[in-house]
C-alpha atoms as a PDB file:
ATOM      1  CA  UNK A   1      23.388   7.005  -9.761  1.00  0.00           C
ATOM      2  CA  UNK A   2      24.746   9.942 -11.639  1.00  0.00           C
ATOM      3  CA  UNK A   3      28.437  10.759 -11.336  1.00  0.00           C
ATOM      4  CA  UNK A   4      28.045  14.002 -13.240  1.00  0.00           C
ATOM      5  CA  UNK A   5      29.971  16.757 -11.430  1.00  0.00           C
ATOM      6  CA  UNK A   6      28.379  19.691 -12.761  1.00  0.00           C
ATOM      7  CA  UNK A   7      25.215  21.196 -11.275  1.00  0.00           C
ATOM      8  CA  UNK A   8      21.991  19.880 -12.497  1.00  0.00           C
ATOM      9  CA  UNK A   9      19.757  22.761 -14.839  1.00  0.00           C
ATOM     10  CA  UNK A  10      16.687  22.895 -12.689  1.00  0.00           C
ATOM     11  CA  UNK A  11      13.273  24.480 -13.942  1.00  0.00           C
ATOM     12  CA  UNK A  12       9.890  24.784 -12.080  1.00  0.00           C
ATOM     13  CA  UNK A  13       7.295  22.082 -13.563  1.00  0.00           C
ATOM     14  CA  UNK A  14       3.857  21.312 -13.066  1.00  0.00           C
ATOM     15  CA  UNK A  15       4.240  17.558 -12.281  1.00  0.00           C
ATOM     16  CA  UNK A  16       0.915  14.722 -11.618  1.00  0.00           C
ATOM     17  CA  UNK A  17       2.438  13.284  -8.217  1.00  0.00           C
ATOM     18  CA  UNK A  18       1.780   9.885  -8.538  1.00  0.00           C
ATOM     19  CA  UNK A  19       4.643   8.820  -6.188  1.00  0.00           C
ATOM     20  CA  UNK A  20       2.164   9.520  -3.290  1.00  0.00           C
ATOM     21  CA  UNK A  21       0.288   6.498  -4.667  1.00  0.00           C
ATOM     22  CA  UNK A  22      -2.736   8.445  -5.994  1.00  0.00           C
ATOM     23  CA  UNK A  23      -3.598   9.505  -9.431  1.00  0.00           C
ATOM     24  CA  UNK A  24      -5.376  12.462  -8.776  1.00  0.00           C
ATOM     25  CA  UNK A  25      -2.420  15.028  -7.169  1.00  0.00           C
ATOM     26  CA  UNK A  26      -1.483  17.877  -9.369  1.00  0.00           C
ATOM     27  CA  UNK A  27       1.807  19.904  -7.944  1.00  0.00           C
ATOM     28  CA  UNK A  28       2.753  23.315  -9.884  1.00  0.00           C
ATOM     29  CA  UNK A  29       6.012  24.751  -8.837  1.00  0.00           C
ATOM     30  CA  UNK A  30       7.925  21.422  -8.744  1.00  0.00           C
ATOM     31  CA  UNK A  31      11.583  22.111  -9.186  1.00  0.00           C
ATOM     32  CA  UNK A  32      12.728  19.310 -12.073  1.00  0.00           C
ATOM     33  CA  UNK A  33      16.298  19.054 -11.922  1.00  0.00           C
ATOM     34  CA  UNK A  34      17.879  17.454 -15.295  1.00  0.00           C
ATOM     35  CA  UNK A  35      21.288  16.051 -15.818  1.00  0.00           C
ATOM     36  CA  UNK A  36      22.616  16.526 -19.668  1.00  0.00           C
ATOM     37  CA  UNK A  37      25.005  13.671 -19.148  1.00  0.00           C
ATOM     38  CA  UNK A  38      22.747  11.005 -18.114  1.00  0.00           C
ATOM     39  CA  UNK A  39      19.613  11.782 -18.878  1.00  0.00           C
ATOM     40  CA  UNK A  40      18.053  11.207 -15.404  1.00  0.00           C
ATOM     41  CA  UNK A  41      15.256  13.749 -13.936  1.00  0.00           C
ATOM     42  CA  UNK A  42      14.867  14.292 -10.232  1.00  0.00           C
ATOM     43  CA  UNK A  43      12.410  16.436  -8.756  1.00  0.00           C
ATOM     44  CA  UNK A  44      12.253  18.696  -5.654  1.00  0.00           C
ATOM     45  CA  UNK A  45       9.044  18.534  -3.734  1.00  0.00           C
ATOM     46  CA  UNK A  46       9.781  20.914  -0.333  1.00  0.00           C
ATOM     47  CA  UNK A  47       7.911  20.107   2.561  1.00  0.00           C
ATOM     48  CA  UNK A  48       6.234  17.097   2.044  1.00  0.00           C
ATOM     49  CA  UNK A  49       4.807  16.523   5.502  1.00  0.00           C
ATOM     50  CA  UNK A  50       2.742  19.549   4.744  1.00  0.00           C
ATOM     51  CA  UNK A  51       1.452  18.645   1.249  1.00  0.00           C
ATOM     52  CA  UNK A  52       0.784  15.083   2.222  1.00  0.00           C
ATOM     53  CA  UNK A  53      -1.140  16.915   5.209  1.00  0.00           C
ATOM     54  CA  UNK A  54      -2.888  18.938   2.864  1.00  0.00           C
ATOM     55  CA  UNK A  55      -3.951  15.814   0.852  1.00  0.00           C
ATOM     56  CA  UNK A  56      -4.655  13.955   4.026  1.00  0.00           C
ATOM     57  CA  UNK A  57      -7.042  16.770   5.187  1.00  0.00           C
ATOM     58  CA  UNK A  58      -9.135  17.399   1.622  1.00  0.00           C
ATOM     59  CA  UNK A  59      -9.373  13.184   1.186  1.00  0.00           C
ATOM     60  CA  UNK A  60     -11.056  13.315   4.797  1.00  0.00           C
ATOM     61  CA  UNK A  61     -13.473  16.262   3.515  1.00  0.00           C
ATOM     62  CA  UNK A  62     -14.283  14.697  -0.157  1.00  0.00           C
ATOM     63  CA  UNK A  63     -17.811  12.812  -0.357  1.00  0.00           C
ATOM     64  CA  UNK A  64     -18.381   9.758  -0.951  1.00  0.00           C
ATOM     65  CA  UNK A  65     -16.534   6.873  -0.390  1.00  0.00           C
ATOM     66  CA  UNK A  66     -12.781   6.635  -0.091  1.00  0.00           C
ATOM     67  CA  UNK A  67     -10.769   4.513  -2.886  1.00  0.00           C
ATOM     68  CA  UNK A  68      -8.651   1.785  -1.461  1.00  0.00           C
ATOM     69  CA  UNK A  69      -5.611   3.748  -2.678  1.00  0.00           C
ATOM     70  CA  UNK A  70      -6.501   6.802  -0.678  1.00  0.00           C
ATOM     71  CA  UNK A  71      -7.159   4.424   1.974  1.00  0.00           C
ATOM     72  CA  UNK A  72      -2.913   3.344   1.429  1.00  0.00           C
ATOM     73  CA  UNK A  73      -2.337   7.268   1.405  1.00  0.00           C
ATOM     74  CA  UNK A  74      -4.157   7.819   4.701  1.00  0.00           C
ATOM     75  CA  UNK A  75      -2.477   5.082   6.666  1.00  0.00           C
ATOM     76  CA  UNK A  76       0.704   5.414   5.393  1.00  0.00           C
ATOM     77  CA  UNK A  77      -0.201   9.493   6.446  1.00  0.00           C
ATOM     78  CA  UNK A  78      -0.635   7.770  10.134  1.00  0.00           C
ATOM     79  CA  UNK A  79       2.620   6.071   9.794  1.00  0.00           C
ATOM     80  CA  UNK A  80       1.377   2.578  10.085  1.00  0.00           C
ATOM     81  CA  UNK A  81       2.673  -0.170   8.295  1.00  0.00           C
ATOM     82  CA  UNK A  82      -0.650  -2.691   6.530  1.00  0.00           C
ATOM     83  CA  UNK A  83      -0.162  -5.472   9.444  1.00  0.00           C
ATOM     84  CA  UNK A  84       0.041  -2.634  12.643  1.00  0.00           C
ATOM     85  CA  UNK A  85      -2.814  -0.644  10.835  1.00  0.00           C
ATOM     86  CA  UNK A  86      -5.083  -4.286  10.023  1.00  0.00           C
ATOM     87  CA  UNK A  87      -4.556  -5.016  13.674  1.00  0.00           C
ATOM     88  CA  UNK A  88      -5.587  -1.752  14.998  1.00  0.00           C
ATOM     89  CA  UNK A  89      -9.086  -1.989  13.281  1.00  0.00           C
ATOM     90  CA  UNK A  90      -9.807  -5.353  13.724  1.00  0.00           C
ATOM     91  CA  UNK A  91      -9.223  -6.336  10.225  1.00  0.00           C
ATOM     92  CA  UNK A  92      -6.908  -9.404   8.869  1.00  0.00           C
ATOM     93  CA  UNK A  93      -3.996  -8.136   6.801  1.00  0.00           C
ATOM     94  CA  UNK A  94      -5.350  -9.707   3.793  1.00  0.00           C
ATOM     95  CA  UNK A  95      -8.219  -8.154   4.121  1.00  0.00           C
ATOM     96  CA  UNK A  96      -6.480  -4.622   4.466  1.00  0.00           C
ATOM     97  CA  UNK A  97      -4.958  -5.194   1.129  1.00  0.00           C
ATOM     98  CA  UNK A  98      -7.379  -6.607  -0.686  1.00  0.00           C
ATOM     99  CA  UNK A  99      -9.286  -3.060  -0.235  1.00  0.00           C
ATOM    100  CA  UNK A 100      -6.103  -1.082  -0.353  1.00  0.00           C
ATOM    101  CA  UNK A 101      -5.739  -2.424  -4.043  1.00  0.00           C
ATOM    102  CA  UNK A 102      -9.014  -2.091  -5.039  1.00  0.00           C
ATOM    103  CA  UNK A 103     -10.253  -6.102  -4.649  1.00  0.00           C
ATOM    104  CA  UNK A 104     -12.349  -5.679  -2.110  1.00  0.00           C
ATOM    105  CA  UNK A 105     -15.530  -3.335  -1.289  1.00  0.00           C
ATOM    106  CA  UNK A 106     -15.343  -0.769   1.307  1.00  0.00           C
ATOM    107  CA  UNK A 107     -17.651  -0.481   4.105  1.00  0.00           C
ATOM    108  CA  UNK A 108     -19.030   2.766   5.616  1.00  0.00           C
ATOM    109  CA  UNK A 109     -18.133   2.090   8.574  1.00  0.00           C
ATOM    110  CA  UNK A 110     -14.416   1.357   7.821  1.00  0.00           C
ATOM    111  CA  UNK A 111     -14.341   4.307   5.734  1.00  0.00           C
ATOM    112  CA  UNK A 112     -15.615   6.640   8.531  1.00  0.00           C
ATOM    113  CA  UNK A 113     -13.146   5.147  11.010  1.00  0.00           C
ATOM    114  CA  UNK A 114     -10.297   5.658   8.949  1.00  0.00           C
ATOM    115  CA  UNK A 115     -11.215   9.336   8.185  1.00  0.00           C
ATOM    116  CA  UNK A 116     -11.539   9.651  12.299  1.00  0.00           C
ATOM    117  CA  UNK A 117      -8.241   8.788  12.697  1.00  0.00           C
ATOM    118  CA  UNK A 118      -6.708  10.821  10.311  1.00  0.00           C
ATOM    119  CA  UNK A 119      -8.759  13.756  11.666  1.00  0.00           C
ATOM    120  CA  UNK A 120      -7.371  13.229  15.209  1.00  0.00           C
ATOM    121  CA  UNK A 121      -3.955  13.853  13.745  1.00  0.00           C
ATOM    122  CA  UNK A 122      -5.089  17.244  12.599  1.00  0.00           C
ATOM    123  CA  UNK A 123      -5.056  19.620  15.959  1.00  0.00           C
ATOM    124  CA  UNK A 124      -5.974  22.806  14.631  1.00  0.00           C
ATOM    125  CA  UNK A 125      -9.235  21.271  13.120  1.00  0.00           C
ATOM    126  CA  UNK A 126     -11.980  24.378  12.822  1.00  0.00           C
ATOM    127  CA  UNK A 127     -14.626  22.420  12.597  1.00  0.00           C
ATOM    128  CA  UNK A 128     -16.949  19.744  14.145  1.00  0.00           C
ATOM    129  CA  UNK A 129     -15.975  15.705  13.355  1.00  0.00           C
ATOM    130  CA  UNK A 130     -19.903  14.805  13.933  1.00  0.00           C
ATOM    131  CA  UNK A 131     -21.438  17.583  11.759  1.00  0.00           C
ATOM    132  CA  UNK A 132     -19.343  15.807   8.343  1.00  0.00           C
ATOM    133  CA  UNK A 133     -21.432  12.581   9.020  1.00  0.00           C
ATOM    134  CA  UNK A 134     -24.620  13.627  10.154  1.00  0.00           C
ATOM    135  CA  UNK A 135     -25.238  17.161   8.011  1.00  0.00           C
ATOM    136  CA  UNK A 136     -23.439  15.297   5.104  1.00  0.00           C
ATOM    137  CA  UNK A 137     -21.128  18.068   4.780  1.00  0.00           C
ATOM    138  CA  UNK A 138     -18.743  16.444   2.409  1.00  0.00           C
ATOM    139  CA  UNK A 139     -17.259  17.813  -0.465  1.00  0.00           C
ATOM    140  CA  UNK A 140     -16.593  16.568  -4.454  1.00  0.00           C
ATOM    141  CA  UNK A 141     -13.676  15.447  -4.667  1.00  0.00           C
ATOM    142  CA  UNK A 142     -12.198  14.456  -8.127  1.00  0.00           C
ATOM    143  CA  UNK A 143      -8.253  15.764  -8.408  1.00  0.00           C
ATOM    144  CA  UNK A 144      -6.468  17.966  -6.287  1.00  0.00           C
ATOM    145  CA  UNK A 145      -3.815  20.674  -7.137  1.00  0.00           C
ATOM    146  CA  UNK A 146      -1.126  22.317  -5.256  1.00  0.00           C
ATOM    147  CA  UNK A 147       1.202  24.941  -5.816  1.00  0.00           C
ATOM    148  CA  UNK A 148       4.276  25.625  -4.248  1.00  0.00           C
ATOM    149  CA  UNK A 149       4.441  29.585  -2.639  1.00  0.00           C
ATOM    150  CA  UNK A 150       8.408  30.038  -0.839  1.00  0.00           C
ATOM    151  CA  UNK A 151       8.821  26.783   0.869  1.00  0.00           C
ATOM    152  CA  UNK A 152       5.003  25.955   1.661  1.00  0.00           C
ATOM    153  CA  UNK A 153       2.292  24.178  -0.480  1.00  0.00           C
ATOM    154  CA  UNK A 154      -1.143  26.080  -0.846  1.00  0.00           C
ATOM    155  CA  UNK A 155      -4.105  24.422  -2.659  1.00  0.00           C
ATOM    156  CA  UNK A 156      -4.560  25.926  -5.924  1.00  0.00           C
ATOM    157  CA  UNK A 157      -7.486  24.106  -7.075  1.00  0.00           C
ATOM    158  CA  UNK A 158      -9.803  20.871  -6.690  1.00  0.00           C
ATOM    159  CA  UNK A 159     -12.756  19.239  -8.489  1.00  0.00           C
END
């Protein structure tokens, strides 16, 4: 840890937010805060309950199958640690994992479970869970990026 006692220079970044596990998260608007003395770099990411809603939301909507690390995302979203999350759908821990880290193939059925249960977090939904499956109203879905407007995340962009 730093004990430098003068204020950090800060400047507004775009930064690839891997920290929420995926590789696909683009954030413009991060504020990078940089320490002359040490050399360290810490960044300021506002409101993250939002922007990891945000995510949460446009994984449920992309087509195709989840990844096993958006899977991680998603649970972790819930709040639910691997062995309360493995016992709520029926699956062994090692199991969990193995498709959380890419080592074991993801079933449909799994995948449309997990996306129901992140959708019943979302309240405010403005449109129908059945018509997704059955009028295969899913999106592409290859990166996401966010900017950062006051306090609040927006989506900027996804492909």
């Amino acid at each position: 840890m730093c004990t430098n006692p003068k204020d950090l220079k800060s400047s507004s970044v775009i930064h690839k937010y891997k920290e929420c596990g995926l590789d696909n998260v683009i954030l413009h608007g991060v504020a990078r805060y940089h320490c002359d003395k040490c050399g360290e770099e810490y960044f300021g990411f506002h409101n993250l309950e939002k922007l990891h809603g945000l995510i949460a939301l446009h994984l449920v909507l992309k087509g195709g199958l989840l990844t096993g690390k958006e899977i991680r995302f998603l649970r972790k979203h819930l709040g639910y640690a691997g062995n309360v999350f493995a016992k709520l759908v029926g699956y062994e821990i090692e199991h969990l994992s193995r498709i959380e880290n890419g080592k074991s193939p993801l079933k449909s059925t799994f995948d449309r479970l997990v996306r129901m249960l992140v959708l019943e977090k979302f309240p405010d939904r403005h449109y129908k869970l059945q018509d997704l499956f059955l009028e295969d109203k899913f999106m592409r879905l290859d990166w996401l990026e966010f900017r950062l407007s006051g306090k609040n995340w927006i989506l900027k962009k996804m492909a």
